[in-house]
C-alpha atoms as a PDB file:
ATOM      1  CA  UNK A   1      -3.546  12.965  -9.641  1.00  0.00           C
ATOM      2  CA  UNK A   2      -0.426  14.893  -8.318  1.00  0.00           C
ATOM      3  CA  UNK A   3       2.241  12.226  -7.036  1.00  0.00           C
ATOM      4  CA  UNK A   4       3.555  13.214  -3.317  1.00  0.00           C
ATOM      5  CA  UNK A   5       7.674  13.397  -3.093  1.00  0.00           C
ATOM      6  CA  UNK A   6       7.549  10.089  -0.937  1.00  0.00           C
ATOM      7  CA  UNK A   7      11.460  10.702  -0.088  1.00  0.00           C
ATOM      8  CA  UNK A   8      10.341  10.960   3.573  1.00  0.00           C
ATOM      9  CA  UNK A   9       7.494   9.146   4.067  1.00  0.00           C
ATOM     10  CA  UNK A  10       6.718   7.315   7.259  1.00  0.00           C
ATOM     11  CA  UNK A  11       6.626   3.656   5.798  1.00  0.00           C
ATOM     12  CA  UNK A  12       4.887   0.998   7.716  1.00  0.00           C
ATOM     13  CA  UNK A  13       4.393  -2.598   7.232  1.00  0.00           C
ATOM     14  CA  UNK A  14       1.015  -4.434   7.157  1.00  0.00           C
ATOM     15  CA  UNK A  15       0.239  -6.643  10.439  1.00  0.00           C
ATOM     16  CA  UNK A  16      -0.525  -9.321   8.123  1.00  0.00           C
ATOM     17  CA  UNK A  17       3.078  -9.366   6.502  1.00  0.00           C
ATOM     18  CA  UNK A  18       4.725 -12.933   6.717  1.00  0.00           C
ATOM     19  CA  UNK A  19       8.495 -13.290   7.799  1.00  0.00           C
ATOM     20  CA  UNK A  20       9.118 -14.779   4.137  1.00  0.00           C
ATOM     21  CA  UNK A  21       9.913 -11.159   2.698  1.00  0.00           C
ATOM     22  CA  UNK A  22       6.388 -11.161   1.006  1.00  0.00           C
ATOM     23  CA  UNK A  23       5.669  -7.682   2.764  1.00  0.00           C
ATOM     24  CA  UNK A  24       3.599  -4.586   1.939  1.00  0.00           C
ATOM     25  CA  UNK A  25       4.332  -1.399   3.212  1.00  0.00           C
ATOM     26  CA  UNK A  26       1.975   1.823   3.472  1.00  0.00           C
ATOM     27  CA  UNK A  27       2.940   5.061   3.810  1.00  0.00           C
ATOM     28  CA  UNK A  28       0.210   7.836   4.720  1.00  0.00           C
ATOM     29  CA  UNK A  29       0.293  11.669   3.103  1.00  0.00           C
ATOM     30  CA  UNK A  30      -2.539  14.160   3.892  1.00  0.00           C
ATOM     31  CA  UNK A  31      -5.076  13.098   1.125  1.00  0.00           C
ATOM     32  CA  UNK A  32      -3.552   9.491  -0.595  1.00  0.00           C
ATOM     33  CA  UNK A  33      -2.347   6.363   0.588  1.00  0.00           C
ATOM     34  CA  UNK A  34       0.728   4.767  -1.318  1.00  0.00           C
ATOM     35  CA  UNK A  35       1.997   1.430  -1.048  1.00  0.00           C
ATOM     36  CA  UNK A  36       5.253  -0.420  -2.263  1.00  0.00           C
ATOM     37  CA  UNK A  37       7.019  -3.688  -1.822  1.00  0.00           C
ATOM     38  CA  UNK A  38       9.053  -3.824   1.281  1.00  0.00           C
ATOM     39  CA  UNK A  39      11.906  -5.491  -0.660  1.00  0.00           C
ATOM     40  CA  UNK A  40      12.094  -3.178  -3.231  1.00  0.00           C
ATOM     41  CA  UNK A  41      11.698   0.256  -1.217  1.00  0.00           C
ATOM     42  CA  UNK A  42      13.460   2.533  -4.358  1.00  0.00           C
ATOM     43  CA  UNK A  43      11.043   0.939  -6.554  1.00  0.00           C
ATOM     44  CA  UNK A  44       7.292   1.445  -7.860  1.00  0.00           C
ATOM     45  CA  UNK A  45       4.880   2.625  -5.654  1.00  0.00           C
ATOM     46  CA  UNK A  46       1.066   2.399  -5.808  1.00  0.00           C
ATOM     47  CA  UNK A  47      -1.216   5.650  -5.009  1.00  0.00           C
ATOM     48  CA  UNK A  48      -4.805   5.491  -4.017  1.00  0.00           C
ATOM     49  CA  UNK A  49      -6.911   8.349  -2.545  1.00  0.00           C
ATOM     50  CA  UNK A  50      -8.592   7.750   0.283  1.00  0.00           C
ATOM     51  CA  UNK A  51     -11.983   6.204  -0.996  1.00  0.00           C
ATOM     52  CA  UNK A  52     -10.240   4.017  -3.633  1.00  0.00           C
ATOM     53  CA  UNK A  53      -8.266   2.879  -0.684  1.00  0.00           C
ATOM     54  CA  UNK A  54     -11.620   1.545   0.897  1.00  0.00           C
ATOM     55  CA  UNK A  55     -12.652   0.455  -1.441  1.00  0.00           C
ATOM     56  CA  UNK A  56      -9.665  -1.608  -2.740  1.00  0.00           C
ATOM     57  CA  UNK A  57      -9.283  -2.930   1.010  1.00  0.00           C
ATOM     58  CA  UNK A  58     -13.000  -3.360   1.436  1.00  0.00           C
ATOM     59  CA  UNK A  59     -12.630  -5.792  -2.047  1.00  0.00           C
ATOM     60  CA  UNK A  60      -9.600  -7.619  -0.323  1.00  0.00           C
ATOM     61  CA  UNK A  61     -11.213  -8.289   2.908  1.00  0.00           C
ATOM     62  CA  UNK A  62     -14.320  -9.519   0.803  1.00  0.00           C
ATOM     63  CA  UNK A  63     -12.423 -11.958  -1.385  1.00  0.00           C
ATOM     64  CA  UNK A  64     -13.056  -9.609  -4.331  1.00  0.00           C
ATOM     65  CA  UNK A  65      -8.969 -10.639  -5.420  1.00  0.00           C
ATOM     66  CA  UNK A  66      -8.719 -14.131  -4.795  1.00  0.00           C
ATOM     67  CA  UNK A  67      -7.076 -16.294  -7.318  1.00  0.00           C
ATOM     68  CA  UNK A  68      -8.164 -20.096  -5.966  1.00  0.00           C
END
């Protein structure tokens, strides 16, 4: 997979972020998703395509990840 130049993505933060700093943010390119930690905006970044997206937030909302 070809990695966008994210330099000027539009970075939003999820509506289920917490005020503690524990936030994800999401930026949108034509054809992939990436996401990064909102306190660490120079660092990593995750990049899905669009079905692994669903498919990673379709596993989230199903409990898929939970660690209890």
């Amino acid at each position: 997979m070809n990695i966008p130049d994210l330099s000027r993505a539009h970075w939003r933060k999820s509506s289920h972020s917490s005020g503690n700093g524990a936030c994800v943010e999401i930026a949108e390119t034509s054809d992939l998703i990436a996401v990064r930690d909102s306190k660490d905006p120079a660092g990593p970044k995750l990049v899905f395509t669009a079905p692994a997206w669903e498919a990673f937030t379709a596993g989230v909302r199903d409990g898929e990840f939970d660690l209890g």
